[in-house]
ModelCIF file with pLDDT and N, C-alpha, C, O atoms, coordinates in Angstrom:
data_MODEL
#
_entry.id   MODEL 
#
_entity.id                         1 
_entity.type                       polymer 
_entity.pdbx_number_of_molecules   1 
#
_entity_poly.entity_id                      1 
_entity_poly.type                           'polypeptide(L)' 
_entity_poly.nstd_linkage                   no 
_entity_poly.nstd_monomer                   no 
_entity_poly.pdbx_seq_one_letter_code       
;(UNK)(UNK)(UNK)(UNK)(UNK)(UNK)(UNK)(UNK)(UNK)(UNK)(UNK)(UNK)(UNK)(UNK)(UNK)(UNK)
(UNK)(UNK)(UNK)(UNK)(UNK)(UNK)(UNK)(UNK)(UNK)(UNK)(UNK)(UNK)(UNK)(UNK)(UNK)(UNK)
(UNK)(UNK)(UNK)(UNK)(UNK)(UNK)(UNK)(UNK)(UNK)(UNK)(UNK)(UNK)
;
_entity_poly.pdbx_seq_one_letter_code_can   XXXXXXXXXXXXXXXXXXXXXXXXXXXXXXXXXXXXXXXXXXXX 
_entity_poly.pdbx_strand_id                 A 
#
loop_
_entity_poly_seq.entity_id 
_entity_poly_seq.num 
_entity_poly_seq.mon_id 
_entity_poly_seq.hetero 
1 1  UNK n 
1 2  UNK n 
1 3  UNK n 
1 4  UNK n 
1 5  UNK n 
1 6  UNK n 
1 7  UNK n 
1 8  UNK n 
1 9  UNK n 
1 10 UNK n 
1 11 UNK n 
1 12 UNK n 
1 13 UNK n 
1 14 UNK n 
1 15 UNK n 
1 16 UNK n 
1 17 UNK n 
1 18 UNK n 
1 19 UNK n 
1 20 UNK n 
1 21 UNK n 
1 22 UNK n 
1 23 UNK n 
1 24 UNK n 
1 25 UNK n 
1 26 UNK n 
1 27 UNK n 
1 28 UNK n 
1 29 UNK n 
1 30 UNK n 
1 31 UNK n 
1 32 UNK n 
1 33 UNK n 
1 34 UNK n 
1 35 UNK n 
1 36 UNK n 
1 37 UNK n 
1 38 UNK n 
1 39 UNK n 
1 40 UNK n 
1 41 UNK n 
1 42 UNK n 
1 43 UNK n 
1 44 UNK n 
#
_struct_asym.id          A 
_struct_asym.entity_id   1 
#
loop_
_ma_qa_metric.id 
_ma_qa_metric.mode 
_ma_qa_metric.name 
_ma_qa_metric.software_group_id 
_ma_qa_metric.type 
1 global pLDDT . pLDDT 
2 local  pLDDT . pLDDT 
#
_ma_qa_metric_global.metric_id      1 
_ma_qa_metric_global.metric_value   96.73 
_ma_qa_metric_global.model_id       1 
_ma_qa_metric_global.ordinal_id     1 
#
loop_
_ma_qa_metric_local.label_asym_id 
_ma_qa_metric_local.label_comp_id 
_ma_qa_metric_local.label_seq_id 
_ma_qa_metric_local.metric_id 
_ma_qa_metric_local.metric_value 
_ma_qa_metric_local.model_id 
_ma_qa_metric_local.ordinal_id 
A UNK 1  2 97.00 1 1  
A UNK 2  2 96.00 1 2  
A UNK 3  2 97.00 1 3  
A UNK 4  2 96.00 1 4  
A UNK 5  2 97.00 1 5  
A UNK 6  2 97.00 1 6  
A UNK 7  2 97.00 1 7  
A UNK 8  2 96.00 1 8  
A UNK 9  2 97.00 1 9  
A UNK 10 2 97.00 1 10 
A UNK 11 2 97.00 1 11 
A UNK 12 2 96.00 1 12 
A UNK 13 2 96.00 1 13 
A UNK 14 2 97.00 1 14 
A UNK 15 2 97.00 1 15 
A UNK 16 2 97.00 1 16 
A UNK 17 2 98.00 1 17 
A UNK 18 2 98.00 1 18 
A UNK 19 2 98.00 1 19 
A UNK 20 2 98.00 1 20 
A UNK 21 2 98.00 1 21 
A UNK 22 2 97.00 1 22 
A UNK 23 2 97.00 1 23 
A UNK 24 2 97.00 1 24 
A UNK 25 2 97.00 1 25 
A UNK 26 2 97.00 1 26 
A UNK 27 2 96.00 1 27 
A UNK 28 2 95.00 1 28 
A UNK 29 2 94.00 1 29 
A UNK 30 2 94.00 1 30 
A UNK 31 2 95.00 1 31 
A UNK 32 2 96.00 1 32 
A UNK 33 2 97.00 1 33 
A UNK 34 2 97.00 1 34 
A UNK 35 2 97.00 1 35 
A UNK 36 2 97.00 1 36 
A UNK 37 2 97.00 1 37 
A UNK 38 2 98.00 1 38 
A UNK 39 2 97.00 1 39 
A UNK 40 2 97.00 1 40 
A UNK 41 2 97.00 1 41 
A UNK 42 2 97.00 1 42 
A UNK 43 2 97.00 1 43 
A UNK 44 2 96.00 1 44 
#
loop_
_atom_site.group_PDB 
_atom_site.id 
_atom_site.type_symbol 
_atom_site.label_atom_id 
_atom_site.label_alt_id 
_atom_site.label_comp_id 
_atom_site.label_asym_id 
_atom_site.label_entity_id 
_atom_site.label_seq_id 
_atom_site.pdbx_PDB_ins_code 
_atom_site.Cartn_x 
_atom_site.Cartn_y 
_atom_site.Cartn_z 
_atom_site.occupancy 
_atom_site.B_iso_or_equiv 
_atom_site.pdbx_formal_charge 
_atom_site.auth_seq_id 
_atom_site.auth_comp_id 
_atom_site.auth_asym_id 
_atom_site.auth_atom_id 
_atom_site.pdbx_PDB_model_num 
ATOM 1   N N  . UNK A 1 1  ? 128.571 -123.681 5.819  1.00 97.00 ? 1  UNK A N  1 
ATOM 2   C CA . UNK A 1 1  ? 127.238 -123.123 5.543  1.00 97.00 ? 1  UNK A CA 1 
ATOM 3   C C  . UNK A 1 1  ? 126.761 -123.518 4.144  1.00 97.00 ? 1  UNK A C  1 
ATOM 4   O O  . UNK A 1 1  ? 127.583 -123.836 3.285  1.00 97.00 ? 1  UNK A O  1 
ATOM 5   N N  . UNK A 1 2  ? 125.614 -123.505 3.934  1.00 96.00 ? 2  UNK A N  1 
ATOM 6   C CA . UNK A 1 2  ? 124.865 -123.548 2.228  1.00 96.00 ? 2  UNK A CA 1 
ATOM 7   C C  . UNK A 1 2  ? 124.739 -122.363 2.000  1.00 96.00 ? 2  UNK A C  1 
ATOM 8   O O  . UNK A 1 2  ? 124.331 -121.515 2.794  1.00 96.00 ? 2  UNK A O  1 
ATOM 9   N N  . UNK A 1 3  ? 125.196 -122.149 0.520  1.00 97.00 ? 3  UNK A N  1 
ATOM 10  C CA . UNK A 1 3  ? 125.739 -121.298 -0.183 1.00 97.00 ? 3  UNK A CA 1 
ATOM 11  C C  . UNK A 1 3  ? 124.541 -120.272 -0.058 1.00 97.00 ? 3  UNK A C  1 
ATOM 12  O O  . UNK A 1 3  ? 124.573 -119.152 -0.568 1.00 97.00 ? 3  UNK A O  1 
ATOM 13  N N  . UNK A 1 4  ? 123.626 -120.703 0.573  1.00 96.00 ? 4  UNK A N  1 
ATOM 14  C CA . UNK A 1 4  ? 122.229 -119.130 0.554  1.00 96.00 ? 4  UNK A CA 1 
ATOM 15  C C  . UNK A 1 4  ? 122.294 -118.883 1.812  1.00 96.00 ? 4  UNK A C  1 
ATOM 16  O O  . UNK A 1 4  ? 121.617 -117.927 2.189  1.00 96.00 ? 4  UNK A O  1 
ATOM 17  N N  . UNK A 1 5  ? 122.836 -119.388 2.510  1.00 97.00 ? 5  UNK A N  1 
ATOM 18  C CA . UNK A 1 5  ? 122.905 -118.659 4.070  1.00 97.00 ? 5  UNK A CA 1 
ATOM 19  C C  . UNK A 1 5  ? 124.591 -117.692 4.405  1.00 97.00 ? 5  UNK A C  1 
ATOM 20  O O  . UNK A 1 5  ? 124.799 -116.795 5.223  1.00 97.00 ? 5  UNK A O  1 
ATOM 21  N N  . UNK A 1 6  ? 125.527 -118.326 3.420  1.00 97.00 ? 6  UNK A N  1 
ATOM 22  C CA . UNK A 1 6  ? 126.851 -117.872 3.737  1.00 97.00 ? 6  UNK A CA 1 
ATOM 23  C C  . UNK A 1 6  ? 126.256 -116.398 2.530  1.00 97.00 ? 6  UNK A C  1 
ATOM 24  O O  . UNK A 1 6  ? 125.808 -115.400 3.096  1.00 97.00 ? 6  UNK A O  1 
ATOM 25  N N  . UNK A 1 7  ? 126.294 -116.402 1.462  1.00 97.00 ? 7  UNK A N  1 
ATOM 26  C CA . UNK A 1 7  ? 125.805 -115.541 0.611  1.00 97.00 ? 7  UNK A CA 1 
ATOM 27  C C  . UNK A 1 7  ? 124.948 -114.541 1.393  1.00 97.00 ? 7  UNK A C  1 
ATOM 28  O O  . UNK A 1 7  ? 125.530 -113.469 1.557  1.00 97.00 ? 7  UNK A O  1 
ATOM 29  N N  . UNK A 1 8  ? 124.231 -114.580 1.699  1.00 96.00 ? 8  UNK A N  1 
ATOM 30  C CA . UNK A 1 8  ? 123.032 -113.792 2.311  1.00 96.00 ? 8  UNK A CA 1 
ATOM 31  C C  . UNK A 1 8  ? 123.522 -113.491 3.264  1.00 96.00 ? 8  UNK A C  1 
ATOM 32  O O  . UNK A 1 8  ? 122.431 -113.769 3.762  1.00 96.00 ? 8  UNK A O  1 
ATOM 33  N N  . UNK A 1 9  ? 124.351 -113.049 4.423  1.00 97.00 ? 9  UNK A N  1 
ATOM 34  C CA . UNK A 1 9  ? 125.187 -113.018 5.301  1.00 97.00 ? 9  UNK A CA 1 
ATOM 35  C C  . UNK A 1 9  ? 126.319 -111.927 4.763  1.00 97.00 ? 9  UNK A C  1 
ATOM 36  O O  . UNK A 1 9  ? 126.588 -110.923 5.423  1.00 97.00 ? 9  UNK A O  1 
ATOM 37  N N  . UNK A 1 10 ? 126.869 -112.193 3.661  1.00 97.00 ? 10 UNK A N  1 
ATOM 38  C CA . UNK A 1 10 ? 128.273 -111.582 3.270  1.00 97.00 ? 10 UNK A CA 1 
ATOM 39  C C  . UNK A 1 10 ? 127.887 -110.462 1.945  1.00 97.00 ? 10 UNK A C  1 
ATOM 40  O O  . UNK A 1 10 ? 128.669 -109.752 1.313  1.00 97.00 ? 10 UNK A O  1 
ATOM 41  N N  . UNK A 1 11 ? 126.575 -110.584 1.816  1.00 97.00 ? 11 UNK A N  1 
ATOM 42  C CA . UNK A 1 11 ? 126.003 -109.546 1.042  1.00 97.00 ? 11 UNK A CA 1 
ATOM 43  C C  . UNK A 1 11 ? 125.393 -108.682 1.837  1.00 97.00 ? 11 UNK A C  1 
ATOM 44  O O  . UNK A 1 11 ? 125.118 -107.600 1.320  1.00 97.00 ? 11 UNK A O  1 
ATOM 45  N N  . UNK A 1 12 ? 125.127 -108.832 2.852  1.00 96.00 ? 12 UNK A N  1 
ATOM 46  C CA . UNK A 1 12 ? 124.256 -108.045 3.978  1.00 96.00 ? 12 UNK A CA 1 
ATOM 47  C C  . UNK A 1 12 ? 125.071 -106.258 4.135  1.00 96.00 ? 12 UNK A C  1 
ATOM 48  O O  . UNK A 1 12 ? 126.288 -106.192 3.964  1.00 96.00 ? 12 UNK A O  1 
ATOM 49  N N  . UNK A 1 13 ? 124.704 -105.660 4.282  1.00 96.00 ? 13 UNK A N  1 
ATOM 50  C CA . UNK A 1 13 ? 125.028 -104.149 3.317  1.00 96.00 ? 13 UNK A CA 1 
ATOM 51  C C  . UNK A 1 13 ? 126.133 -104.020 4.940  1.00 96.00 ? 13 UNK A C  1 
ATOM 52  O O  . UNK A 1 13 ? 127.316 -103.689 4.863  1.00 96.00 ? 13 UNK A O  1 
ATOM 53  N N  . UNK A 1 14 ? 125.565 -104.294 6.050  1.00 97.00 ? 14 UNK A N  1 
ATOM 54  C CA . UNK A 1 14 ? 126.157 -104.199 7.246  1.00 97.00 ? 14 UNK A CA 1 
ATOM 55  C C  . UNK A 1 14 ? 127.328 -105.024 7.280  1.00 97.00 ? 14 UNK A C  1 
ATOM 56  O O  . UNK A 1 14 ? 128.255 -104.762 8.047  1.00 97.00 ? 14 UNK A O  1 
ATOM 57  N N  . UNK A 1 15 ? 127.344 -105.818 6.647  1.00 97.00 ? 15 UNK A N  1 
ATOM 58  C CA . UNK A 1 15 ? 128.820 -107.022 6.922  1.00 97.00 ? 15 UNK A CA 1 
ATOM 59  C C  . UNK A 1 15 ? 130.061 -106.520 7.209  1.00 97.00 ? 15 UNK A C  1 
ATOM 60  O O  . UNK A 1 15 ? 130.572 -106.697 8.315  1.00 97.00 ? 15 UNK A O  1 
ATOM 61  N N  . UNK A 1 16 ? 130.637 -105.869 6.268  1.00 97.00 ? 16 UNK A N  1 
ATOM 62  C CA . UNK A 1 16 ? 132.186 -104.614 6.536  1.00 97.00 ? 16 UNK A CA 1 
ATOM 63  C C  . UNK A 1 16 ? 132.471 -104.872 8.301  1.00 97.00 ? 16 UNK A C  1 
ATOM 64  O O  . UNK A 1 16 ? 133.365 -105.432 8.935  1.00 97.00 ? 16 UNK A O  1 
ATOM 65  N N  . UNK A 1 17 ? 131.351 -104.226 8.633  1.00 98.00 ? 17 UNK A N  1 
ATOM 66  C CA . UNK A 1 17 ? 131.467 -103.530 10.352 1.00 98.00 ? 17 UNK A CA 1 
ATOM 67  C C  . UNK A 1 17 ? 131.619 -105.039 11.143 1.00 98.00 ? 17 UNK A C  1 
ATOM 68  O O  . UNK A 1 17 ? 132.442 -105.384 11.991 1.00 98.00 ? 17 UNK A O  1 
ATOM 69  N N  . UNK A 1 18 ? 130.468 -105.816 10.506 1.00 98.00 ? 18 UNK A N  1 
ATOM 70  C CA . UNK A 1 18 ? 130.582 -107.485 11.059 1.00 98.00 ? 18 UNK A CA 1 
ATOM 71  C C  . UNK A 1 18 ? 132.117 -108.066 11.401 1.00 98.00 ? 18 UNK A C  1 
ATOM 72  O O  . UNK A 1 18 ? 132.760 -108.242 12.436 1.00 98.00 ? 18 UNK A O  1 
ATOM 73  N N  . UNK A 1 19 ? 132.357 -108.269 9.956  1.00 98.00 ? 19 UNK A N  1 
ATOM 74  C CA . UNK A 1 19 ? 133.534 -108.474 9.403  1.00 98.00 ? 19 UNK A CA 1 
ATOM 75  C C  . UNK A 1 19 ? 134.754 -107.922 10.753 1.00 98.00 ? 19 UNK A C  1 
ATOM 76  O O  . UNK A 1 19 ? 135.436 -108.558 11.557 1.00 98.00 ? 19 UNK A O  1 
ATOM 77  N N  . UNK A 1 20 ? 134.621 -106.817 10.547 1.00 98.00 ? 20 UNK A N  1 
ATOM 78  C CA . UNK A 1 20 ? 135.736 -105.992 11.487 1.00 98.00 ? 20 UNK A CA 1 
ATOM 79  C C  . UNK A 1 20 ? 135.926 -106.311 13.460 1.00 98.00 ? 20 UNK A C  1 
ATOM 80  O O  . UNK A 1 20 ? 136.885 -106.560 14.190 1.00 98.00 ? 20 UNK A O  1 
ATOM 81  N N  . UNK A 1 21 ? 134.058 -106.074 13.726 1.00 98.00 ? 21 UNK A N  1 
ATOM 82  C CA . UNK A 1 21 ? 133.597 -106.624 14.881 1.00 98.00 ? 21 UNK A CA 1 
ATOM 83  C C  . UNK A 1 21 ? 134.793 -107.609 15.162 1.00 98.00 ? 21 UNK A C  1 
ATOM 84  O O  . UNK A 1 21 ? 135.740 -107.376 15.914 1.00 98.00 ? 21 UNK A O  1 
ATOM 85  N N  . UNK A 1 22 ? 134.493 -109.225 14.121 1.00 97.00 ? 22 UNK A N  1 
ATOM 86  C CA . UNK A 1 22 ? 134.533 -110.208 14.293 1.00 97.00 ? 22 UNK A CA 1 
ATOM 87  C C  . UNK A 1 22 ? 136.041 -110.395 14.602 1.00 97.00 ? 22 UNK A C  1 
ATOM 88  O O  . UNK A 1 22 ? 136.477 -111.186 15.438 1.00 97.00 ? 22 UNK A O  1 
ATOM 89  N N  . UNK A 1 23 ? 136.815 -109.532 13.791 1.00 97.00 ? 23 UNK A N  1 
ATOM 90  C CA . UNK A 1 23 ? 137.875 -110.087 13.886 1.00 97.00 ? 23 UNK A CA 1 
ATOM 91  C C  . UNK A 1 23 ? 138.849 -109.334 15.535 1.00 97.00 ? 23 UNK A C  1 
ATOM 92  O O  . UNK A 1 23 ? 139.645 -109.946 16.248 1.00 97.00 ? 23 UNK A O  1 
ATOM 93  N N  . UNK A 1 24 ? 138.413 -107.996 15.668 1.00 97.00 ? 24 UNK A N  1 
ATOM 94  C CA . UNK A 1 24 ? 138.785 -107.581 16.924 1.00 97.00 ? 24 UNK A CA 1 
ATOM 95  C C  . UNK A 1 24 ? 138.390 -108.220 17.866 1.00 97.00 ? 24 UNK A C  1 
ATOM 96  O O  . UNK A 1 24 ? 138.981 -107.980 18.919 1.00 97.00 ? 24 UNK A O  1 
ATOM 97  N N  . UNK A 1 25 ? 137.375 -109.169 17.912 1.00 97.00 ? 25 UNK A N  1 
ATOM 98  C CA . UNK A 1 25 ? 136.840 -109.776 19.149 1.00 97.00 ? 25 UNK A CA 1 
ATOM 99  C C  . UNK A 1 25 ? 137.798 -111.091 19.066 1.00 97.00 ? 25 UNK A C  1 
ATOM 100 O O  . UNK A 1 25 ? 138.505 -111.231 20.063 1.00 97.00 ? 25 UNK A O  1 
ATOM 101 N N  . UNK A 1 26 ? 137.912 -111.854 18.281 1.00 97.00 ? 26 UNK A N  1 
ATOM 102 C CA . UNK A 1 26 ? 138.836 -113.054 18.288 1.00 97.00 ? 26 UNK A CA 1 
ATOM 103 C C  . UNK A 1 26 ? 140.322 -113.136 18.339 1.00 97.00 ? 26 UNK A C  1 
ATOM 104 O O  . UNK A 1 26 ? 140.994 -114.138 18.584 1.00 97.00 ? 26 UNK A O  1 
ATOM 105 N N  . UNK A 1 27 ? 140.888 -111.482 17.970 1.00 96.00 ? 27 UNK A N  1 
ATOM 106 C CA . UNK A 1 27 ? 141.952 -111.432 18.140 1.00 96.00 ? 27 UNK A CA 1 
ATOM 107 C C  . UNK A 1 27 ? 142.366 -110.826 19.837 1.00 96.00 ? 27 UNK A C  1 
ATOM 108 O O  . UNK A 1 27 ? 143.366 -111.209 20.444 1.00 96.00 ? 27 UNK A O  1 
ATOM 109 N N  . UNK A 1 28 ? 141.481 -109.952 20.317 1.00 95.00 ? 28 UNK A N  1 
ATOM 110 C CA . UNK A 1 28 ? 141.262 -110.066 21.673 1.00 95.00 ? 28 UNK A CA 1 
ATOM 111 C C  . UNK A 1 28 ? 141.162 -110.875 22.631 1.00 95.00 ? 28 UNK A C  1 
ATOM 112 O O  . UNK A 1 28 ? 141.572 -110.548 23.744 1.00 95.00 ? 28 UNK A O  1 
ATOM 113 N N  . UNK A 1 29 ? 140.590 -112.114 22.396 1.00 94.00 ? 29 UNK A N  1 
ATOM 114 C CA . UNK A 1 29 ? 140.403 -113.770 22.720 1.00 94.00 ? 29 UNK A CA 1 
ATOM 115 C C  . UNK A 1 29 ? 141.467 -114.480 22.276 1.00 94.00 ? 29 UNK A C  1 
ATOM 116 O O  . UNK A 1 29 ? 141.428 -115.640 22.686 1.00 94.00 ? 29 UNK A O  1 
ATOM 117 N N  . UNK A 1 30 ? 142.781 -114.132 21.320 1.00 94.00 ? 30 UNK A N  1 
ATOM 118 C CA . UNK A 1 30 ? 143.479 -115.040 20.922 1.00 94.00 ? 30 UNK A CA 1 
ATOM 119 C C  . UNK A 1 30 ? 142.911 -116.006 20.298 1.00 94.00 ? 30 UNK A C  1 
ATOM 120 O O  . UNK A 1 30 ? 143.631 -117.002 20.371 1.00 94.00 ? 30 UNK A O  1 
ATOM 121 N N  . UNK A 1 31 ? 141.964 -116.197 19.717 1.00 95.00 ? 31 UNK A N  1 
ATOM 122 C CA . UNK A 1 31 ? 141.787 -117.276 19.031 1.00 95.00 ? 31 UNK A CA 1 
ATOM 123 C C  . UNK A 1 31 ? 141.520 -117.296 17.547 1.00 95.00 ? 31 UNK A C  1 
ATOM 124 O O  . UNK A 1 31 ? 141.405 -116.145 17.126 1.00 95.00 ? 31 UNK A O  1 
ATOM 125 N N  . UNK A 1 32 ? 141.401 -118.093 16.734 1.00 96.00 ? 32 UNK A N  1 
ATOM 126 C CA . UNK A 1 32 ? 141.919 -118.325 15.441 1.00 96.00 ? 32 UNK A CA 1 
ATOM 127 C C  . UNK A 1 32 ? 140.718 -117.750 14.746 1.00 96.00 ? 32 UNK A C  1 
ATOM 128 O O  . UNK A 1 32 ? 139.511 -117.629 14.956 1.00 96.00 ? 32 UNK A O  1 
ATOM 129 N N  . UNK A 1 33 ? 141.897 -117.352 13.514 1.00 97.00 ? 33 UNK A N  1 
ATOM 130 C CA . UNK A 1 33 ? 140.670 -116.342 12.682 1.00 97.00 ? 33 UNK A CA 1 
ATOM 131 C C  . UNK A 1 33 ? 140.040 -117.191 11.200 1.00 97.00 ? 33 UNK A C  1 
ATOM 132 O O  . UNK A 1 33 ? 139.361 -116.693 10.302 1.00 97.00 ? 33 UNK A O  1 
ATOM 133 N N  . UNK A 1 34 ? 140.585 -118.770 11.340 1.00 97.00 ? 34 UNK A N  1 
ATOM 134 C CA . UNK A 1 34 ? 140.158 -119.508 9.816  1.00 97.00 ? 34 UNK A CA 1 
ATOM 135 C C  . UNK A 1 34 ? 138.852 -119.193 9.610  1.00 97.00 ? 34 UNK A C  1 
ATOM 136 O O  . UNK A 1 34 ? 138.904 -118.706 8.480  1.00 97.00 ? 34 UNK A O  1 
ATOM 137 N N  . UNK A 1 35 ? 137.477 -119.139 10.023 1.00 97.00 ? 35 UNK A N  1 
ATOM 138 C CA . UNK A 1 35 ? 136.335 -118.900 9.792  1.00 97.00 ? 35 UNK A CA 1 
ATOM 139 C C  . UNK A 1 35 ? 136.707 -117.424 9.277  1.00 97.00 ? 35 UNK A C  1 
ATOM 140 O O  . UNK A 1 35 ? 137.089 -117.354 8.109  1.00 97.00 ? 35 UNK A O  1 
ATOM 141 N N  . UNK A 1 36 ? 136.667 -116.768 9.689  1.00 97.00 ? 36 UNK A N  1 
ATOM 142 C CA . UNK A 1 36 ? 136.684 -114.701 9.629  1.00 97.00 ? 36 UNK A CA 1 
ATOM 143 C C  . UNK A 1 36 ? 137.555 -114.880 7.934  1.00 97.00 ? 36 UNK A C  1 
ATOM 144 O O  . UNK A 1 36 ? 137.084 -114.467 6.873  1.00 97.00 ? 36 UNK A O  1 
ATOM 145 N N  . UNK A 1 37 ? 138.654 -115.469 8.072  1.00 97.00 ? 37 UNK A N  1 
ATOM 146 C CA . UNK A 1 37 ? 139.462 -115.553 6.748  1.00 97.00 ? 37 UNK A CA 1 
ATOM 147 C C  . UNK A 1 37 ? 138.847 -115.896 5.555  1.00 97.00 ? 37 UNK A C  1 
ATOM 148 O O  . UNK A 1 37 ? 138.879 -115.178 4.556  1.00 97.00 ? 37 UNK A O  1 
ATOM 149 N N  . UNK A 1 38 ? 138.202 -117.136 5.634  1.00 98.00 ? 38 UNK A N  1 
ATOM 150 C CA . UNK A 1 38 ? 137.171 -118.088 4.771  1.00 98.00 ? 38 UNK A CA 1 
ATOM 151 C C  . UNK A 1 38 ? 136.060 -116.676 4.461  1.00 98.00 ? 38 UNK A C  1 
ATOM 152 O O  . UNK A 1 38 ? 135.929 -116.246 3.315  1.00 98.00 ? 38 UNK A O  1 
ATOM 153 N N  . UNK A 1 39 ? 135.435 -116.161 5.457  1.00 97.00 ? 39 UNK A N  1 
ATOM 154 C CA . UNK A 1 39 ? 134.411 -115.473 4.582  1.00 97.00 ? 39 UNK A CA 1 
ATOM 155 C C  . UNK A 1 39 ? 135.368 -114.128 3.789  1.00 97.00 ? 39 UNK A C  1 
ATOM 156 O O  . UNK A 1 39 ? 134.933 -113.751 2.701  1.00 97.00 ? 39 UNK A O  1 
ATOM 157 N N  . UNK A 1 40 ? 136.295 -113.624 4.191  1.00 97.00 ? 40 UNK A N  1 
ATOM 158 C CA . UNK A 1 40 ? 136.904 -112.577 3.774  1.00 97.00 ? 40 UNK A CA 1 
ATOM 159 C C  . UNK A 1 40 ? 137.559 -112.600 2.347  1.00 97.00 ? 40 UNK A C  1 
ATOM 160 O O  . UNK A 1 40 ? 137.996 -111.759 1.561  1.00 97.00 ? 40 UNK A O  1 
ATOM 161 N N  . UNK A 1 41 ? 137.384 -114.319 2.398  1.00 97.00 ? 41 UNK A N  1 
ATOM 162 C CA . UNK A 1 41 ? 138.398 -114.647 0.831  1.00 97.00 ? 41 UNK A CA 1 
ATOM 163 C C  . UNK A 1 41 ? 137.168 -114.604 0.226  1.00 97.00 ? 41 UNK A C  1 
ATOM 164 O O  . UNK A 1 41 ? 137.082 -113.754 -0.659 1.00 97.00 ? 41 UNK A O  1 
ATOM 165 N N  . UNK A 1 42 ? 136.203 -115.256 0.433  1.00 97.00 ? 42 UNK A N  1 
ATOM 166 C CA . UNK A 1 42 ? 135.182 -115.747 -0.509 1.00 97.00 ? 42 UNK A CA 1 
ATOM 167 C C  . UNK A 1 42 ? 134.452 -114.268 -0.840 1.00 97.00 ? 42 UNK A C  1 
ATOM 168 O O  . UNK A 1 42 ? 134.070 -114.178 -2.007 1.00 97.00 ? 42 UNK A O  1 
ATOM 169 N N  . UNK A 1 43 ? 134.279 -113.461 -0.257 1.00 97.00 ? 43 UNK A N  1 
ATOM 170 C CA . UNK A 1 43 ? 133.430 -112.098 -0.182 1.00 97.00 ? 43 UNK A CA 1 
ATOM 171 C C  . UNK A 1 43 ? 134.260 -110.928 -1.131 1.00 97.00 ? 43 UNK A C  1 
ATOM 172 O O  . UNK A 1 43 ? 133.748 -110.139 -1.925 1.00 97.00 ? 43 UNK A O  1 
ATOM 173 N N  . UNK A 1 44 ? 135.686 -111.080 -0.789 1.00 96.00 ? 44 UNK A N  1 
ATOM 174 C CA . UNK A 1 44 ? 136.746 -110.821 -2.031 1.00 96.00 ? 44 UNK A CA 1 
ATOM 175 C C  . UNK A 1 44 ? 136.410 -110.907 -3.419 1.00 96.00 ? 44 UNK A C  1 
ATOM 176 O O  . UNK A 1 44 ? 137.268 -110.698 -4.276 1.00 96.00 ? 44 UNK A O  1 
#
């Protein structure tokens, strides 16, 4: 992403719940969490 769309996204007051959504749904699916991680480090 460019840094005003990933930013604007991970500042979004709702993100937390996103965040959480995101990762129960992919770990439900088995599938890989490198995206979910990437914003979790950077938002850190």
């Amino acid at each position: 992403f460019k840094l005003s769309r990933l930013k604007r996204l991970l500042a979004h007051k709702n993100c937390p719940y996103l965040i959480e959504l995101v990762k129960a749904d992919l770990t439900s699916q088995k599938q890989p969490l490198d995206d979910l991680e990437f914003c979790c480090q950077y938002r850190d």
